[in-house]
C-alpha atoms as a PDB file:
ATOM      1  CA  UNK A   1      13.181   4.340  13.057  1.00  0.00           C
ATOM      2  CA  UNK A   2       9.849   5.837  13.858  1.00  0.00           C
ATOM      3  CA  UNK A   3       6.628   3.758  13.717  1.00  0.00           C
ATOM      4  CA  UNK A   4       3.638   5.175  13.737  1.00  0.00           C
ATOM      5  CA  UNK A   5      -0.004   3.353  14.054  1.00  0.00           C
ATOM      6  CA  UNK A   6      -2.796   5.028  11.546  1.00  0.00           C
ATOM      7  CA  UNK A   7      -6.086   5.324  12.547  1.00  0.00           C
ATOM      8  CA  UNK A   8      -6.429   1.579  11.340  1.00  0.00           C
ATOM      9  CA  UNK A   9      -4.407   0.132  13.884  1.00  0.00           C
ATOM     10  CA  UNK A  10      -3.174  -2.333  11.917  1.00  0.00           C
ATOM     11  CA  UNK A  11      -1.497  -0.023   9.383  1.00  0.00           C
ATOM     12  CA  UNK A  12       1.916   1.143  10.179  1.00  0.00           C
ATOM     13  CA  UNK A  13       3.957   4.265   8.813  1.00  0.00           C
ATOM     14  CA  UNK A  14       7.528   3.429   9.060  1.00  0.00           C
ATOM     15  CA  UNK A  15      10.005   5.954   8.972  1.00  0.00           C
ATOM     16  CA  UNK A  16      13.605   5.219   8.736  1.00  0.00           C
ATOM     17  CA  UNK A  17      16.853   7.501  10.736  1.00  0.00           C
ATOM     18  CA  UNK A  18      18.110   8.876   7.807  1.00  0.00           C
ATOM     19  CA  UNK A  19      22.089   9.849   8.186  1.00  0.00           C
ATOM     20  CA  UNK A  20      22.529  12.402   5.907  1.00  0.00           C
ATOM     21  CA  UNK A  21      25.727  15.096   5.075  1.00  0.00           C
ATOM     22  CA  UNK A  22      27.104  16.742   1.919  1.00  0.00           C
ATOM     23  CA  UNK A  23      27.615  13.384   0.032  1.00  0.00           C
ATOM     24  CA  UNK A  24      24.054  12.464   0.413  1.00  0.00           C
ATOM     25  CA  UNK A  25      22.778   9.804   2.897  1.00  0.00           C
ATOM     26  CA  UNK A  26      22.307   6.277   3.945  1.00  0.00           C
ATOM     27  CA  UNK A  27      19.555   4.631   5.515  1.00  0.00           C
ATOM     28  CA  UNK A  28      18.805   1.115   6.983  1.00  0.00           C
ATOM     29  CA  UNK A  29      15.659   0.138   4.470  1.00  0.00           C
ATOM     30  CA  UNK A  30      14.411  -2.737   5.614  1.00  0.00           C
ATOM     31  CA  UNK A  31      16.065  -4.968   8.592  1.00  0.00           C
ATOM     32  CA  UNK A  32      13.774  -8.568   9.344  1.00  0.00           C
ATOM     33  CA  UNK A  33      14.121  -8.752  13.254  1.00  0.00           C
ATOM     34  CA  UNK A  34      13.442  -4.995  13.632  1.00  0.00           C
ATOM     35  CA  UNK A  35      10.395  -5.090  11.753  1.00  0.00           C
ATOM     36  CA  UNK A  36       9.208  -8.504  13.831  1.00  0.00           C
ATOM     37  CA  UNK A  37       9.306  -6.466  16.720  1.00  0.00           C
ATOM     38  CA  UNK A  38       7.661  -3.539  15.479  1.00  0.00           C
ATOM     39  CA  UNK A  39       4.490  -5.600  13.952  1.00  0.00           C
ATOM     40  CA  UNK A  40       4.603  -7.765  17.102  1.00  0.00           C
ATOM     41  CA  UNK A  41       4.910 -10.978  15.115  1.00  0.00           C
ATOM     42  CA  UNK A  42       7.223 -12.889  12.513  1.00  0.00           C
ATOM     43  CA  UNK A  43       6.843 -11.688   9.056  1.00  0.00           C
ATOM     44  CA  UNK A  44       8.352 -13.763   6.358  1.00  0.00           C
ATOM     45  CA  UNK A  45       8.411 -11.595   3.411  1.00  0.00           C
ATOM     46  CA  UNK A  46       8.854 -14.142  -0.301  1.00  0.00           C
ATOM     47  CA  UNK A  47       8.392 -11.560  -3.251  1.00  0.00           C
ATOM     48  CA  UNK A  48      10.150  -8.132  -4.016  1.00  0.00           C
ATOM     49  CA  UNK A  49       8.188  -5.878  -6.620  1.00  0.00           C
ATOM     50  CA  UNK A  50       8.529  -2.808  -8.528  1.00  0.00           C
ATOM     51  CA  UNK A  51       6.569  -0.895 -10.360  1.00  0.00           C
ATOM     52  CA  UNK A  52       7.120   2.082 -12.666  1.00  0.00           C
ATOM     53  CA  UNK A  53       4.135   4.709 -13.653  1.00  0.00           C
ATOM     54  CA  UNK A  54       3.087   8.126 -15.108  1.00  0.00           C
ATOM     55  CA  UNK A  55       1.544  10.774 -13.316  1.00  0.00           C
ATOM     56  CA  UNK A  56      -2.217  10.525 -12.437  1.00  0.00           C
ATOM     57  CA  UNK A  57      -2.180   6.319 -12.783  1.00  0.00           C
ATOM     58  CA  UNK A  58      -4.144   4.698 -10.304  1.00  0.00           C
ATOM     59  CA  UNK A  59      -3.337   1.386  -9.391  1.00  0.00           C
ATOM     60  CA  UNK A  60      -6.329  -0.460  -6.932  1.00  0.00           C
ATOM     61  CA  UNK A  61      -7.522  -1.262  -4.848  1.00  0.00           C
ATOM     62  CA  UNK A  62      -6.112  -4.588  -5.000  1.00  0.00           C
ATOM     63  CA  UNK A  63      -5.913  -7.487  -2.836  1.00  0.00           C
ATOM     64  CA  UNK A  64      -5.713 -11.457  -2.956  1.00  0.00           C
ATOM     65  CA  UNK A  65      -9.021 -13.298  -1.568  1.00  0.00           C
ATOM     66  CA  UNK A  66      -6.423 -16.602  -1.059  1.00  0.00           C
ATOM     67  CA  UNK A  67      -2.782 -16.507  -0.464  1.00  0.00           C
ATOM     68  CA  UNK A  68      -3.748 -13.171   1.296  1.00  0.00           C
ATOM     69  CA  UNK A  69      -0.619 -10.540   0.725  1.00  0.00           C
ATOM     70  CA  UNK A  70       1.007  -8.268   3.396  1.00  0.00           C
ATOM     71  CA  UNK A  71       2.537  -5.363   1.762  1.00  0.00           C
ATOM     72  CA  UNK A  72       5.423  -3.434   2.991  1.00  0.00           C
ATOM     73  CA  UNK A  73       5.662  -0.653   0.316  1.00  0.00           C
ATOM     74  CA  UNK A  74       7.561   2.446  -0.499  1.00  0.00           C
ATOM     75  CA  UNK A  75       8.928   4.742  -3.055  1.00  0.00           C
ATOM     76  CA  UNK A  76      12.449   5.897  -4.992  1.00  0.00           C
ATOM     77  CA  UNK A  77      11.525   7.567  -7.160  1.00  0.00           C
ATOM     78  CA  UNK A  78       8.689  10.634  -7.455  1.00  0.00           C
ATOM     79  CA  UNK A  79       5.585  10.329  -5.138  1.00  0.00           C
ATOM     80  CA  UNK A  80       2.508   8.641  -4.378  1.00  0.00           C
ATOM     81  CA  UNK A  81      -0.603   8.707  -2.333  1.00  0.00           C
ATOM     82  CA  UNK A  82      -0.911   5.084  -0.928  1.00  0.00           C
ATOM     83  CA  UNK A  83      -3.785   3.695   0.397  1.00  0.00           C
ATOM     84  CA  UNK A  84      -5.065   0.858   2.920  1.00  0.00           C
ATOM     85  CA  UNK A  85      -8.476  -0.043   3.137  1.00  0.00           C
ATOM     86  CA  UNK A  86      -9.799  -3.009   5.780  1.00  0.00           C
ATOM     87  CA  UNK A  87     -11.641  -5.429   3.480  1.00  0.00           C
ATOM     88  CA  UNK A  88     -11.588  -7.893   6.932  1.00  0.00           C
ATOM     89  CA  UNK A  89     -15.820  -8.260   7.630  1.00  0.00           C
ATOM     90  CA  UNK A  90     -14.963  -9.113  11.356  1.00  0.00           C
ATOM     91  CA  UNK A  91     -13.326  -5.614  11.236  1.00  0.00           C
ATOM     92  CA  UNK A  92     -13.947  -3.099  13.900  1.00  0.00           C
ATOM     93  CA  UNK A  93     -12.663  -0.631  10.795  1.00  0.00           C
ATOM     94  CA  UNK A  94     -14.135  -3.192   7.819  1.00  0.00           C
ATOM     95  CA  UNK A  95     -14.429  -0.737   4.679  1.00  0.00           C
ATOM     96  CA  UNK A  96     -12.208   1.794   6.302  1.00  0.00           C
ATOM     97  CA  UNK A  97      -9.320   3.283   4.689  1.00  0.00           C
ATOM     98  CA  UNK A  98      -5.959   5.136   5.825  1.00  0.00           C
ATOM     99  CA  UNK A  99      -3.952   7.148   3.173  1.00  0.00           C
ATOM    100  CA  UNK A 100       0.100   8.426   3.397  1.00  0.00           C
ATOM    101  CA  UNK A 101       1.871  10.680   1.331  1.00  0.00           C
ATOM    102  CA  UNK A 102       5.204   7.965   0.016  1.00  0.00           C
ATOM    103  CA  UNK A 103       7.827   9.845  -1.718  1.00  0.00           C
ATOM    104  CA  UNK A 104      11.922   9.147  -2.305  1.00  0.00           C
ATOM    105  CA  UNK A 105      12.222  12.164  -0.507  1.00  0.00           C
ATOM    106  CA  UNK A 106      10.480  11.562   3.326  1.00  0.00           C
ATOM    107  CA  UNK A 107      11.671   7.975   2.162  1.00  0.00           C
ATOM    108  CA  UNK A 108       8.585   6.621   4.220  1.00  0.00           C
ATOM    109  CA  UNK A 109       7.101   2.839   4.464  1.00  0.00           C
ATOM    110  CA  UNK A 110       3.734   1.519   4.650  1.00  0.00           C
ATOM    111  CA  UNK A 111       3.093  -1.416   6.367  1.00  0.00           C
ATOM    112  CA  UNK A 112      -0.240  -3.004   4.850  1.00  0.00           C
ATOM    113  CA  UNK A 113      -1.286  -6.456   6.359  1.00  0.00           C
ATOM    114  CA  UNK A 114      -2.892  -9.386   4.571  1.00  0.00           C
ATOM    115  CA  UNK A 115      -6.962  -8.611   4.779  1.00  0.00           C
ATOM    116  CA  UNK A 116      -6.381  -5.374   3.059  1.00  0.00           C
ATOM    117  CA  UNK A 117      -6.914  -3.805  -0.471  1.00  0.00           C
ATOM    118  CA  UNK A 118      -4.286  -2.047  -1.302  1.00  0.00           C
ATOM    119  CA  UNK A 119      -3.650   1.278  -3.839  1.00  0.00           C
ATOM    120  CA  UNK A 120      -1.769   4.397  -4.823  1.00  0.00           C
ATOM    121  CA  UNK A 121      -1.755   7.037  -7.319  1.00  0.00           C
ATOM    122  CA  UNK A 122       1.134   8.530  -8.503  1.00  0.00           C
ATOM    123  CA  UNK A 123       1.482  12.844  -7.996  1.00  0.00           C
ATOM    124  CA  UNK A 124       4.645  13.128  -9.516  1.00  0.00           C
ATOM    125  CA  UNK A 125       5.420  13.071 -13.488  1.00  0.00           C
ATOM    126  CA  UNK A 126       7.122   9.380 -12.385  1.00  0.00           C
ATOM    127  CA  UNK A 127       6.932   6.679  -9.343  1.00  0.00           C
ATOM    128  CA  UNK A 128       8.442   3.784  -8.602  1.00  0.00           C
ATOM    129  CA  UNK A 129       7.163   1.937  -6.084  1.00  0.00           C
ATOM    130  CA  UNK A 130       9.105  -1.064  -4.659  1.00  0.00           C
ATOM    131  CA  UNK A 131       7.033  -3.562  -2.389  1.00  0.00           C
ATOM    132  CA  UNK A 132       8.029  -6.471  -0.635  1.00  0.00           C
ATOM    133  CA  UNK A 133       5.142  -9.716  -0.343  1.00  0.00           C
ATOM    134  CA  UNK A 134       4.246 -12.385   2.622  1.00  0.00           C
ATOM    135  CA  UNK A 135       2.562 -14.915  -0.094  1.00  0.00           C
ATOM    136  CA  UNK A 136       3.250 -15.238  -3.803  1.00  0.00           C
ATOM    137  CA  UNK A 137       1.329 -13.290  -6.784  1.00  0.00           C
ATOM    138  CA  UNK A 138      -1.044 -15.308  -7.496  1.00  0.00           C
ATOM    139  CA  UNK A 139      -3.573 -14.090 -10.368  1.00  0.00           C
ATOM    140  CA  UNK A 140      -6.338 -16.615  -9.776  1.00  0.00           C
ATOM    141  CA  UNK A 141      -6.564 -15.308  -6.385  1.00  0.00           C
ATOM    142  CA  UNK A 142      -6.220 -11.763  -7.480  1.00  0.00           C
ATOM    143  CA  UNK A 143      -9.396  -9.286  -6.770  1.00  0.00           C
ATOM    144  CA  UNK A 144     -10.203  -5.343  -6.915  1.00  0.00           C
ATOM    145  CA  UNK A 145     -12.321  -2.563  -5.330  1.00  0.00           C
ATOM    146  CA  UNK A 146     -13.186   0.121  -7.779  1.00  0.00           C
ATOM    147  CA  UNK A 147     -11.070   3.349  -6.591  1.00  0.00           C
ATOM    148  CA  UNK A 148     -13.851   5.196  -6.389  1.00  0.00           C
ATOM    149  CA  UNK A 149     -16.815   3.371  -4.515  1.00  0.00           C
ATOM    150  CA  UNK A 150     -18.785   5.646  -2.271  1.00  0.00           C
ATOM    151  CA  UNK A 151     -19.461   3.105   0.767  1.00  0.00           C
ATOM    152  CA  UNK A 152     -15.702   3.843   0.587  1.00  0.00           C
ATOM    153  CA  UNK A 153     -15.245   7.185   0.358  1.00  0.00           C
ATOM    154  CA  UNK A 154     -11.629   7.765  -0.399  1.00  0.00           C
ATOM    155  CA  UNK A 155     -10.137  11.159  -1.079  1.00  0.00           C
ATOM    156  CA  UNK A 156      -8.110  10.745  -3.475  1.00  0.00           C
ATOM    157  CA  UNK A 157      -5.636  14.107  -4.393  1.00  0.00           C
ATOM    158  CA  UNK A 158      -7.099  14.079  -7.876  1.00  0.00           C
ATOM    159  CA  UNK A 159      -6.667  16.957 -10.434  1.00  0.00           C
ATOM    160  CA  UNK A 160      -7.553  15.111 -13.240  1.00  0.00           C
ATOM    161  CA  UNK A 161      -9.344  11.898 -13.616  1.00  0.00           C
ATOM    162  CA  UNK A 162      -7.210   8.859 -12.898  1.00  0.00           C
ATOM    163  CA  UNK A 163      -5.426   6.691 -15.921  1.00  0.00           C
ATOM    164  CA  UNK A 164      -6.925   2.637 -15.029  1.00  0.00           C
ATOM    165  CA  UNK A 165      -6.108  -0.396 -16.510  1.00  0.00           C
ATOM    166  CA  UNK A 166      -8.643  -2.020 -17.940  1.00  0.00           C
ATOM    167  CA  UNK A 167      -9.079  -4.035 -15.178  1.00  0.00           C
ATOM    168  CA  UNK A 168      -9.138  -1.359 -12.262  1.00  0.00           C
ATOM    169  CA  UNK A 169     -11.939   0.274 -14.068  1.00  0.00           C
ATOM    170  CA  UNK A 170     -14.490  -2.644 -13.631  1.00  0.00           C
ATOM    171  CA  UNK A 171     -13.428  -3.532 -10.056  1.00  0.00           C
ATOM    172  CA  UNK A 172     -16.060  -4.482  -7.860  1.00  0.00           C
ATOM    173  CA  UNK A 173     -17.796  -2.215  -5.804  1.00  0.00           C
ATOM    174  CA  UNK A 174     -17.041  -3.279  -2.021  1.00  0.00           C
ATOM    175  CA  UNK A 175     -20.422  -4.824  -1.883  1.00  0.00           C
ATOM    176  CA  UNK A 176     -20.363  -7.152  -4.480  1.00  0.00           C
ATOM    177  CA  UNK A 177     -16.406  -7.736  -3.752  1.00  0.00           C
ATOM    178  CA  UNK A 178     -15.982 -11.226  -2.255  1.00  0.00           C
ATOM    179  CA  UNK A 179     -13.973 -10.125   0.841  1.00  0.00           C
ATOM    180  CA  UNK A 180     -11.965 -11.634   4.292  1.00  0.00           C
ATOM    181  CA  UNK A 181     -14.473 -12.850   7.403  1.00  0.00           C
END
């Protein structure tokens, strides 16, 4: 496994030793004592998620204000540009954000810790997008940064404007958002 720390610190690209020949492959996905070690602390991880979406859906930038969620995310199916930003005030990078190519194919993680929003928009004709949880979904707790807020600045790979759910299109901007100390 190679781990790699983005320009957030914080933010880890994990990717696995594939063992591949001409009846495809096998990989170790996910392995709780290896990961410990790599993020320097215990992780408990208590939800699995998946998602499913059309090209050119943007999803985010969400994050939980209470019962703050660590994210470790990835793909198996199509490809997605995933994105980090530091909502975390006491920041050095507060309103910073890191972004990753995640496809089945370079079968790469994302390690997003709790403080973070968290988004990704698919650049295939499908995703899915499995992601494993530290704390619960919990929808009273559940905020958004618009996509698109300029303090933020993210470049997004966009060819055509993004599909939203309702909800993602009236996100807060990051100034109004209520965020982490």
């Amino acid at each position: 496994m190679k781990v790699t720390q983005l320009a957030i610190p914080d933010v880890l690209l994990i990717e696995p030793t594939v063992f591949g020949d001409d009846r495809g492959f096998f990989f170790e996905s996910f392995n709780q004592a290896r990961f410990n070690e790599v993020v320097g602390r215990e992780i408990n991880f208590v939800q699995d998620n998946h998602s499913r979406s059309s090209a050119d859906v943007l999803r985010g930038l969400h994050y939980q204000i209470r019962q703050p969620q660590g994210k470790l995310v990835r793909v198996v199916e199509g490809e997605v540009f995933d994105v980090a930003v530091d909502l975390r005030r006491s920041s050095a990078t507060f309103g910073k954000w890191v972004g990753e190519v995640l496809s089945a194919e370079n079968k790469r993680q994302l390690w997003v810790p709790a403080g973070f929003g968290h988004g990704f928009l698919v650049t295939s004709d499908t995703a899915q997008f499995l992601y494993k949880t530290t704390d619960f979904y919990s929808p009273e707790h559940e905020r958004a940064v618009i996509w698109n807020d300029p303090t933020i600045g993210i470049a997004w790979p966009l060819t055509t404007p993004p599909i939203l759910s309702k909800k993602d299109a009236v996100a807060s901007t990051l100034d109004a958002a209520e965020l982490f100390d």
